[in-house]
PDB file of N, CA and C in Angstrom:
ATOM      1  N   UNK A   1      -6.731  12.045 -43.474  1.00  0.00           N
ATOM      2  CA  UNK A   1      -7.795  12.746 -42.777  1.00  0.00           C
ATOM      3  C   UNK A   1      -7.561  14.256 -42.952  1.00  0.00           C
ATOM      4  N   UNK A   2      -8.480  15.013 -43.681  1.00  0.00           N
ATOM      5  CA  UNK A   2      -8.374  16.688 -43.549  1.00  0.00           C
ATOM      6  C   UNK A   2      -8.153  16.995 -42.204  1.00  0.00           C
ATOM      7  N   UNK A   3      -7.656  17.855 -41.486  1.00  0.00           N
ATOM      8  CA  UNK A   3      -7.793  18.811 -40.172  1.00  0.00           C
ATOM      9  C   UNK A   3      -7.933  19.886 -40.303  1.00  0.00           C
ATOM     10  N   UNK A   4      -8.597  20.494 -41.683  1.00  0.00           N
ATOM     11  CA  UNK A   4      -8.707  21.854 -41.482  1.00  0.00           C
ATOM     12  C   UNK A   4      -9.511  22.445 -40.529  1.00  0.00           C
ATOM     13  N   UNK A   5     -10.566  21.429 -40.426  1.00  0.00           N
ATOM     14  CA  UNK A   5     -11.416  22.292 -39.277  1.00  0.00           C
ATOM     15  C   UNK A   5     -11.220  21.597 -37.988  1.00  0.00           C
ATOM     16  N   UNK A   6     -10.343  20.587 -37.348  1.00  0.00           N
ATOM     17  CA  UNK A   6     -10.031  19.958 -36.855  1.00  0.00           C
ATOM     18  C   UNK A   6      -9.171  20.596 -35.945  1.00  0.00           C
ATOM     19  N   UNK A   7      -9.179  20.944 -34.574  1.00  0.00           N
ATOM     20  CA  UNK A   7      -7.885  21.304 -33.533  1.00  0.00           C
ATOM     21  C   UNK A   7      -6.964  20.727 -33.808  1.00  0.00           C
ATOM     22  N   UNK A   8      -6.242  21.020 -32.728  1.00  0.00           N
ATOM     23  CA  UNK A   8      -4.992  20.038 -32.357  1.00  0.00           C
ATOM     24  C   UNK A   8      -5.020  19.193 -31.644  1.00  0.00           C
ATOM     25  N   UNK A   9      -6.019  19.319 -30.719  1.00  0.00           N
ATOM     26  CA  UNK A   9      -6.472  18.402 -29.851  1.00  0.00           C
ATOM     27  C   UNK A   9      -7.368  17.016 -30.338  1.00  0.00           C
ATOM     28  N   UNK A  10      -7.616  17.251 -31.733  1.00  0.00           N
ATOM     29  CA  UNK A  10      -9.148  16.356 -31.970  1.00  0.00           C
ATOM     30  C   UNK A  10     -10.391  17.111 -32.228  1.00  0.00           C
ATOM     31  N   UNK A  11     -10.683  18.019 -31.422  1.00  0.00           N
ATOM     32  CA  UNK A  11     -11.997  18.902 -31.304  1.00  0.00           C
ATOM     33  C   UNK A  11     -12.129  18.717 -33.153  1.00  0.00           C
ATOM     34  N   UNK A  12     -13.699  18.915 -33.127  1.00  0.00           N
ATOM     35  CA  UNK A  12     -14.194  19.353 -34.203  1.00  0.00           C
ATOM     36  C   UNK A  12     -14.875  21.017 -33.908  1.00  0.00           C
ATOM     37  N   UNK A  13     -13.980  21.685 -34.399  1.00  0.00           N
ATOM     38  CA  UNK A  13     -14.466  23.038 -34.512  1.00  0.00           C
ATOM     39  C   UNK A  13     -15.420  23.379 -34.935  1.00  0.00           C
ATOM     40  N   UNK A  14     -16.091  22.807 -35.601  1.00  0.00           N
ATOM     41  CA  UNK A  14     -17.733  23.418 -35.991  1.00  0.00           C
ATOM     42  C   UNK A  14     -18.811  22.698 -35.389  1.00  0.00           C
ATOM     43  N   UNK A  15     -18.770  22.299 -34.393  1.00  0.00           N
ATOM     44  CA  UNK A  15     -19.564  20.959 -33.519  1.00  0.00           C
ATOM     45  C   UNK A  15     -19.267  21.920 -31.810  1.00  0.00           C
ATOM     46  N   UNK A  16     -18.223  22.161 -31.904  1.00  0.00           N
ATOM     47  CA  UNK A  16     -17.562  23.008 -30.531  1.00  0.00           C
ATOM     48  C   UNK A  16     -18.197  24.319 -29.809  1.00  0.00           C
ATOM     49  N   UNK A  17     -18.913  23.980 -28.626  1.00  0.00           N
ATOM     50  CA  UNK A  17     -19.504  25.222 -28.295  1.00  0.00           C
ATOM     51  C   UNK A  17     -18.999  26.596 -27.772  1.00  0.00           C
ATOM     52  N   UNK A  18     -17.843  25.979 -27.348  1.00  0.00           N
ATOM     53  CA  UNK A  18     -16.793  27.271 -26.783  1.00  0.00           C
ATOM     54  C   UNK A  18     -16.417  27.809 -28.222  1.00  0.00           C
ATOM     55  N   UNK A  19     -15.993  27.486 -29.331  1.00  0.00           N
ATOM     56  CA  UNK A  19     -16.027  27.918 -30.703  1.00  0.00           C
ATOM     57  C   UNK A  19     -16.755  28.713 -31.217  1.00  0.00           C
ATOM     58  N   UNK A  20     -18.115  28.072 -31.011  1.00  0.00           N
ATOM     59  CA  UNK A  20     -19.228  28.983 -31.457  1.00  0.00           C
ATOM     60  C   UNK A  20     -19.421  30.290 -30.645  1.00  0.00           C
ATOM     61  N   UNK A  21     -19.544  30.587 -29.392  1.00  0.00           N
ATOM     62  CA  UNK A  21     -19.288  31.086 -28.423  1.00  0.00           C
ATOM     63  C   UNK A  21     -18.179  32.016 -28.191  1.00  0.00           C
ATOM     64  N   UNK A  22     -16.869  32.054 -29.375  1.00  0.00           N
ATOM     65  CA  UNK A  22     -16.170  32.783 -29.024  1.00  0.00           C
ATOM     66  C   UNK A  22     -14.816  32.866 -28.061  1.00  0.00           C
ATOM     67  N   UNK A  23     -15.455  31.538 -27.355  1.00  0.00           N
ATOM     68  CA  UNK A  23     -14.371  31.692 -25.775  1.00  0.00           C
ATOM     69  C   UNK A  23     -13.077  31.009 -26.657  1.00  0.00           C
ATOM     70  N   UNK A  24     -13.120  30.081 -27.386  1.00  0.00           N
ATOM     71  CA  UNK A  24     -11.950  29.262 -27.852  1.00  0.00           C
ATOM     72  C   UNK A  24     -12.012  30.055 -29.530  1.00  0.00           C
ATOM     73  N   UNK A  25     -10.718  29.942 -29.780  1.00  0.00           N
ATOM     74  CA  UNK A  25     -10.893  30.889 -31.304  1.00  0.00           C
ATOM     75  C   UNK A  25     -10.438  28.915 -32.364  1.00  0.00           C
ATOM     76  N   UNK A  26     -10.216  29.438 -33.596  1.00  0.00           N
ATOM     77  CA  UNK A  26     -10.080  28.275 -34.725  1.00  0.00           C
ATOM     78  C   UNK A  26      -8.581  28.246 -34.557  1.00  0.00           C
ATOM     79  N   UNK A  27      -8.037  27.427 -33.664  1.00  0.00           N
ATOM     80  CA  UNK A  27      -6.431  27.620 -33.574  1.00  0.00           C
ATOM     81  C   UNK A  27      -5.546  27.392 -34.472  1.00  0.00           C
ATOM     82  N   UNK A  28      -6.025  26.395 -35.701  1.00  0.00           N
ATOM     83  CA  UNK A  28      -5.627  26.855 -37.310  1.00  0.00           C
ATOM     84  C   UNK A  28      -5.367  27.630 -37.753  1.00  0.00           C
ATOM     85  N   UNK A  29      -6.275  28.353 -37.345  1.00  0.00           N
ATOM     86  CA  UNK A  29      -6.304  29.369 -38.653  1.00  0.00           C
ATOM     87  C   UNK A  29      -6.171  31.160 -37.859  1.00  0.00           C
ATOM     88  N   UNK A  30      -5.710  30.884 -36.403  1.00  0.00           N
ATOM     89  CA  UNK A  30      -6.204  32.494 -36.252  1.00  0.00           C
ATOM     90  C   UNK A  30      -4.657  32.259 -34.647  1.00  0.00           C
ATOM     91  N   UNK A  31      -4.212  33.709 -33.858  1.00  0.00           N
ATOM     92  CA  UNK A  31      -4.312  33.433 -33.216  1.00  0.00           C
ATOM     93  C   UNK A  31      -4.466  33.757 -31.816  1.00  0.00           C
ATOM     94  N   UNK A  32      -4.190  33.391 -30.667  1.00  0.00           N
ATOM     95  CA  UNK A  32      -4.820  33.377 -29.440  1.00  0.00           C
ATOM     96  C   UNK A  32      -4.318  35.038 -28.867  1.00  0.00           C
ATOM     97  N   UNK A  33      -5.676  35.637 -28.223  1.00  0.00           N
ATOM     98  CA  UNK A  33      -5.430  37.106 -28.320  1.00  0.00           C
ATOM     99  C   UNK A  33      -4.456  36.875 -27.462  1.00  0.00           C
ATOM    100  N   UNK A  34      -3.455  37.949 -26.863  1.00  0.00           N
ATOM    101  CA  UNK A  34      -2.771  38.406 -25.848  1.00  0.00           C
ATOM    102  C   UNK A  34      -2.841  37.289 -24.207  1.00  0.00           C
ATOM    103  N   UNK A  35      -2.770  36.084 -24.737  1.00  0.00           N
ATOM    104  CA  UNK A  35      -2.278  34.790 -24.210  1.00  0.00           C
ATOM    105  C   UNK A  35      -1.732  33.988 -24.468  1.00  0.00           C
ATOM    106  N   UNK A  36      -1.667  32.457 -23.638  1.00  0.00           N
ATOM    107  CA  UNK A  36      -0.941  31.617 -24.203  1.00  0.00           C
ATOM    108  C   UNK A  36      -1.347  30.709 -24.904  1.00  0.00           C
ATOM    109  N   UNK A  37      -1.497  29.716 -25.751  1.00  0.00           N
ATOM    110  CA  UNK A  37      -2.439  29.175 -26.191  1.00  0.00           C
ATOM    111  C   UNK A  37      -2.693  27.828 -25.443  1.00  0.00           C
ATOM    112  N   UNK A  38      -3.213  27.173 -25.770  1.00  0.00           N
ATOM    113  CA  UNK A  38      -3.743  25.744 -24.858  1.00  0.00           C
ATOM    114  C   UNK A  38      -2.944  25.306 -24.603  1.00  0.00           C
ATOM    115  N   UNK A  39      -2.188  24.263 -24.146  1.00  0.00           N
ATOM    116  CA  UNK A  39      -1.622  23.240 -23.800  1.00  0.00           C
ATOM    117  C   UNK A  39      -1.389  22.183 -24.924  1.00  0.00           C
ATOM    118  N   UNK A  40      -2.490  22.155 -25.349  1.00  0.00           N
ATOM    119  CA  UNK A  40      -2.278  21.057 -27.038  1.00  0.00           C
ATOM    120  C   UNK A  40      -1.546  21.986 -28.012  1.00  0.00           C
ATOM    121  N   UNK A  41      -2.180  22.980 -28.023  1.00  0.00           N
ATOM    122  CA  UNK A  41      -1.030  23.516 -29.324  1.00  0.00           C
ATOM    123  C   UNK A  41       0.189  24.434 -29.196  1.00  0.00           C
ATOM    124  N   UNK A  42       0.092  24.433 -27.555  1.00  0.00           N
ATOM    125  CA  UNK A  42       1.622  24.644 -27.459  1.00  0.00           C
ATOM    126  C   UNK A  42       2.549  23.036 -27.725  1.00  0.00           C
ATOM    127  N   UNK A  43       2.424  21.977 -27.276  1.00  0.00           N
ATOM    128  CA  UNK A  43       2.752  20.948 -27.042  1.00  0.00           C
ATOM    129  C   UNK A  43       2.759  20.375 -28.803  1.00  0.00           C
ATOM    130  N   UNK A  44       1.977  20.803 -29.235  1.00  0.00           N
ATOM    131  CA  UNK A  44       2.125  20.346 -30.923  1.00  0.00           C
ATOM    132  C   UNK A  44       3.371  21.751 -31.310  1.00  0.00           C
ATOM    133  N   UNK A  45       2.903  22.427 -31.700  1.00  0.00           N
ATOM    134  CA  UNK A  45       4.043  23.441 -31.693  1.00  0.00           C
ATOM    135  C   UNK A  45       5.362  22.963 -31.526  1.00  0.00           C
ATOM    136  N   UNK A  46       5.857  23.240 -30.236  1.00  0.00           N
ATOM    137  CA  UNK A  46       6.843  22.488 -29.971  1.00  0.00           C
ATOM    138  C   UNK A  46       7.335  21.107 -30.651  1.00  0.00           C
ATOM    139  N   UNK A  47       6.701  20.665 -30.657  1.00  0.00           N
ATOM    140  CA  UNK A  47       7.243  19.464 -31.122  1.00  0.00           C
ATOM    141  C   UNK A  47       7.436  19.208 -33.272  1.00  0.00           C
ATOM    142  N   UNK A  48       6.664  20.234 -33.652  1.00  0.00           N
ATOM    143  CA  UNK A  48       6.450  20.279 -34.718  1.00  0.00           C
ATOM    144  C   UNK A  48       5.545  19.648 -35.709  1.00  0.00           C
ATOM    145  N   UNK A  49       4.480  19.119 -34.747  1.00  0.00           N
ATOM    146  CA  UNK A  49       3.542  18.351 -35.520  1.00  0.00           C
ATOM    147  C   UNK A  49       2.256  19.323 -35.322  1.00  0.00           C
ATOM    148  N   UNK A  50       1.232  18.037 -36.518  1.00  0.00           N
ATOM    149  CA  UNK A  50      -0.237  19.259 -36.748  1.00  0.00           C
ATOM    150  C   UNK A  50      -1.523  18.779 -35.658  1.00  0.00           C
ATOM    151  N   UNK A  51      -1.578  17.723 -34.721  1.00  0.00           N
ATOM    152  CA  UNK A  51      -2.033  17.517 -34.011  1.00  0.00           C
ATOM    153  C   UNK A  51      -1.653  16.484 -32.738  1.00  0.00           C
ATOM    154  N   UNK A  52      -2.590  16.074 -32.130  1.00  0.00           N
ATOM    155  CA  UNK A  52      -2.503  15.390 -31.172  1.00  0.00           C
ATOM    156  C   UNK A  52      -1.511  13.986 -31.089  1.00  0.00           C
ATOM    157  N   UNK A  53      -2.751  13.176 -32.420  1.00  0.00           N
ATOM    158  CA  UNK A  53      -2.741  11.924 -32.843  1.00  0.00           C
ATOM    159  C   UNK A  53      -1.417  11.527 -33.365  1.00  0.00           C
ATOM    160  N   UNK A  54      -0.837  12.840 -33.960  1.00  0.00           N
ATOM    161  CA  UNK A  54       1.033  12.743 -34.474  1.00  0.00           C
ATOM    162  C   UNK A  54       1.950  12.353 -33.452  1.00  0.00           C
ATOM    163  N   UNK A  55       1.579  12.849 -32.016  1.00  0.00           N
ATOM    164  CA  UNK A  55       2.479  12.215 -31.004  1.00  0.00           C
ATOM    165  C   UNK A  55       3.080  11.026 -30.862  1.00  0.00           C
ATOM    166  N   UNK A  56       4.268  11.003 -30.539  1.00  0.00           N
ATOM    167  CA  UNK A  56       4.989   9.540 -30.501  1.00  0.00           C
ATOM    168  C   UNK A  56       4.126   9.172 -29.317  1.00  0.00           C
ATOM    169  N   UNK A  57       3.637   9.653 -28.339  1.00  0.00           N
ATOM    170  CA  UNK A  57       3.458   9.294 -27.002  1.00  0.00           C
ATOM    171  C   UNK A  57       1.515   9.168 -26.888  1.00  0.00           C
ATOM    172  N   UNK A  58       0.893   9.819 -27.637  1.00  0.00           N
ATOM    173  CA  UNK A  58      -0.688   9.720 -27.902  1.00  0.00           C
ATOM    174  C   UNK A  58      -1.198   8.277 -27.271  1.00  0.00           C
ATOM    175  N   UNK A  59      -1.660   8.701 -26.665  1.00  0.00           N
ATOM    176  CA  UNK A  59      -2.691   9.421 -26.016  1.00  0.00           C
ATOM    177  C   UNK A  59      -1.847   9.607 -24.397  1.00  0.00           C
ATOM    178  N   UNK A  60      -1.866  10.808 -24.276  1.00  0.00           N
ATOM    179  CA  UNK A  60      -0.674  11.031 -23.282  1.00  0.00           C
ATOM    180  C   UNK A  60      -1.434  11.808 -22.137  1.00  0.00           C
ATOM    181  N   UNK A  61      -0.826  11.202 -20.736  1.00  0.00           N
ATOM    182  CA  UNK A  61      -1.461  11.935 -19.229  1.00  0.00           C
ATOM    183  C   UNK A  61      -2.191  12.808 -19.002  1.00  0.00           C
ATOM    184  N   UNK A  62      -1.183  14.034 -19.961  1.00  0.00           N
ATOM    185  CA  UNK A  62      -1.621  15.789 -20.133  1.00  0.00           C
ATOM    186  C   UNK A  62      -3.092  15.011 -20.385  1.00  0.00           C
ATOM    187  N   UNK A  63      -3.491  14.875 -21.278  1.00  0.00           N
ATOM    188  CA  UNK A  63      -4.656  14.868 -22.283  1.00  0.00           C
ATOM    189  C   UNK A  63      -5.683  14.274 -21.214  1.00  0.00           C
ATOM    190  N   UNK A  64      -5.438  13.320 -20.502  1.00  0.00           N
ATOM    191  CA  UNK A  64      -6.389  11.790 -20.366  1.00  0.00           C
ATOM    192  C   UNK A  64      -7.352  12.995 -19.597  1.00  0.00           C
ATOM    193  N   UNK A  65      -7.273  14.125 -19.191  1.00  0.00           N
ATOM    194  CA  UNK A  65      -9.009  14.444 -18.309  1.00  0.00           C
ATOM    195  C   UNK A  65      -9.425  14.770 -19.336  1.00  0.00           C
ATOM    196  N   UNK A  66      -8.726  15.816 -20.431  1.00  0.00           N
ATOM    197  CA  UNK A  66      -9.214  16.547 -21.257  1.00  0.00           C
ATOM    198  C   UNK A  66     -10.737  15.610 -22.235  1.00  0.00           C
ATOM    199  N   UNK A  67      -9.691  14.904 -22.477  1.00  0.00           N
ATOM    200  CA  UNK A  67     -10.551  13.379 -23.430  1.00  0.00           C
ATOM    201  C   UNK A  67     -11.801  12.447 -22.725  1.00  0.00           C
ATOM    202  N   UNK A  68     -12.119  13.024 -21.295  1.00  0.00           N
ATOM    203  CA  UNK A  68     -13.029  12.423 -20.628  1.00  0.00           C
ATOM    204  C   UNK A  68     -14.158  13.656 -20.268  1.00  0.00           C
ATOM    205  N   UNK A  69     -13.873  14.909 -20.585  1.00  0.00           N
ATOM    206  CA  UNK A  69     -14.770  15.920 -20.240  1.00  0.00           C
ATOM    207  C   UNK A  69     -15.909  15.947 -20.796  1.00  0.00           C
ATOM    208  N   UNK A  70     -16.166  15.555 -22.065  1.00  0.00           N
ATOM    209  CA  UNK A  70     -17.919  15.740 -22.471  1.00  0.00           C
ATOM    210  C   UNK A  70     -17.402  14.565 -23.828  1.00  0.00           C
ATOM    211  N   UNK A  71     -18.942  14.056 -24.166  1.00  0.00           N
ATOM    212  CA  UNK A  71     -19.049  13.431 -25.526  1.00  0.00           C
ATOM    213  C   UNK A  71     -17.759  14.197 -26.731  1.00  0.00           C
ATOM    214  N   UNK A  72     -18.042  15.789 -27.004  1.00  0.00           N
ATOM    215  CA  UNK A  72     -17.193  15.833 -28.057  1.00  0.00           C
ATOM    216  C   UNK A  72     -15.596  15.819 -27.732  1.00  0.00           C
ATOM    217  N   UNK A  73     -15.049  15.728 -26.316  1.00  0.00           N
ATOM    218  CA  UNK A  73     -13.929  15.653 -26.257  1.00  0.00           C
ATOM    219  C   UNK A  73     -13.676  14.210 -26.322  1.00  0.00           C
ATOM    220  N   UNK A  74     -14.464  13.007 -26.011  1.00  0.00           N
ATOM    221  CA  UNK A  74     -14.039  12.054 -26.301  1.00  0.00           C
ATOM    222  C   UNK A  74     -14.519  11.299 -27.582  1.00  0.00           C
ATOM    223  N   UNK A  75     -15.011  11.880 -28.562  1.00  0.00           N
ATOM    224  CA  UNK A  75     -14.775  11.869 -30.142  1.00  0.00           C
ATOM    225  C   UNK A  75     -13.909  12.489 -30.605  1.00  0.00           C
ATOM    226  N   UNK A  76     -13.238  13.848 -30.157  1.00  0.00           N
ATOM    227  CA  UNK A  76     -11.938  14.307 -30.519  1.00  0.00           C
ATOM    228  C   UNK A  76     -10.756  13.175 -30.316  1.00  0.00           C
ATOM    229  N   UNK A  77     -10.624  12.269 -29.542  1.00  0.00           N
ATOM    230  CA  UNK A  77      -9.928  11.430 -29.102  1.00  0.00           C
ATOM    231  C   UNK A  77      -9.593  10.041 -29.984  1.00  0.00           C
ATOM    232  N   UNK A  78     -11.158   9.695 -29.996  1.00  0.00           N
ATOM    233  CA  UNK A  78     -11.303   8.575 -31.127  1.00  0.00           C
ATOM    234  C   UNK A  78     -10.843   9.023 -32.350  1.00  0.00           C
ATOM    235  N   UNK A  79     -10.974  10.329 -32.700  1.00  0.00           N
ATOM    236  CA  UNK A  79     -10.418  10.921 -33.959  1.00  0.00           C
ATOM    237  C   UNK A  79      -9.180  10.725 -34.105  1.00  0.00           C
ATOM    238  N   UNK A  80      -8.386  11.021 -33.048  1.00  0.00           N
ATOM    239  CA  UNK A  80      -7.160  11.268 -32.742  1.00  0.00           C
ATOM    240  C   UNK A  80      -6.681   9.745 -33.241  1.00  0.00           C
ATOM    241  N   UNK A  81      -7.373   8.719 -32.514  1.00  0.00           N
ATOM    242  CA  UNK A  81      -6.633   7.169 -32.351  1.00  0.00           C
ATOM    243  C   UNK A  81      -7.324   6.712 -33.954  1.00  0.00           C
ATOM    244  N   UNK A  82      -8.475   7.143 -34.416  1.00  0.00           N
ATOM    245  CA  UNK A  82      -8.437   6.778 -35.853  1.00  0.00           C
ATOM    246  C   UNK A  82      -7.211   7.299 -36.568  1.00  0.00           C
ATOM    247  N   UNK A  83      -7.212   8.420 -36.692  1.00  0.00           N
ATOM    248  CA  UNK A  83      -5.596   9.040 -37.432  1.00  0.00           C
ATOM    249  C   UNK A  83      -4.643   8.053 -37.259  1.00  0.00           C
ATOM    250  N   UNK A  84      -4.402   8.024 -36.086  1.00  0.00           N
ATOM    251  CA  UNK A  84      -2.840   6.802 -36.035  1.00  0.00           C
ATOM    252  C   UNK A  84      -3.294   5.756 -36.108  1.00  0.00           C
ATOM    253  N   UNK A  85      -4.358   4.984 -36.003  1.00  0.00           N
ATOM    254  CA  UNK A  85      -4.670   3.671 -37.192  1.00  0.00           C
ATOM    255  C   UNK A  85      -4.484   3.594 -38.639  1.00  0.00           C
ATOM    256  N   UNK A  86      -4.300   4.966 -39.252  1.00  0.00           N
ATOM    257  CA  UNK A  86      -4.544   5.294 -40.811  1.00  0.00           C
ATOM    258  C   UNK A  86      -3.164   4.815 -40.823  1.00  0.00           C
ATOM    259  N   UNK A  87      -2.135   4.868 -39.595  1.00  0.00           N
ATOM    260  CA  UNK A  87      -0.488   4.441 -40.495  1.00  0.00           C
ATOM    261  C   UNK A  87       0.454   6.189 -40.209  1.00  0.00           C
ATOM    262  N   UNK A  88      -0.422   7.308 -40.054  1.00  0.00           N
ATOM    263  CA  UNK A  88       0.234   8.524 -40.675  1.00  0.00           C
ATOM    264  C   UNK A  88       0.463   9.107 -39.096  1.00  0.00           C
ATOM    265  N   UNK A  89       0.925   8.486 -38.192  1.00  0.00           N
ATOM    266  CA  UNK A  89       1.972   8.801 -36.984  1.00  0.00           C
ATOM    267  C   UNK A  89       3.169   9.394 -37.433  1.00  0.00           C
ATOM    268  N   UNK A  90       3.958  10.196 -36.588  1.00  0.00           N
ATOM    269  CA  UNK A  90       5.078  10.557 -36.631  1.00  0.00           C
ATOM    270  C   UNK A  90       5.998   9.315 -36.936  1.00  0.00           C
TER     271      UNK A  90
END
């Protein structure tokens, strides 16, 4: 699965209205002004993987409101659990 335009979370960044909008930046590719960054990509960070779905622990507590907040957060999710159906888990 590409993730270039893909969060860490799942989000599809070009579908994403806080994206478009400005409020959330492309956490790929850029980064977070004079803050901390989310929670997902500190938590990927740390751990050394490129998203969510890499977690040994996916689909994990932190996440479970995140993944229930609107339609595209819970297609970010399914994204997430397609990835680790592909086999390519940590």
């Amino acid at each position: 699965m590409d993730l270039t335009h893909i969060a860490y979370c799942g989000v599809d960044c070009a579908a994403c209205a806080d994206y478009e909008s400005g409020k959330c930046p492309d956490c790929r590719h850029s980064r977070w002004p004079d803050e901390d960054p989310c929670m997902p990509i500190a938590c990927c960070q740390q751990k050394g993987i490129d998203c969510c779905g890499r977690c040994d622990i996916f689909p994990c507590p932190d996440m479970a409101a995140f993944y229930e907040e609107s339609e595209g957060h819970r297609a970010a999710r399914k994204r997430m659990l397609t990835l680790r159906g592909q086999g390519t888990g940590t």
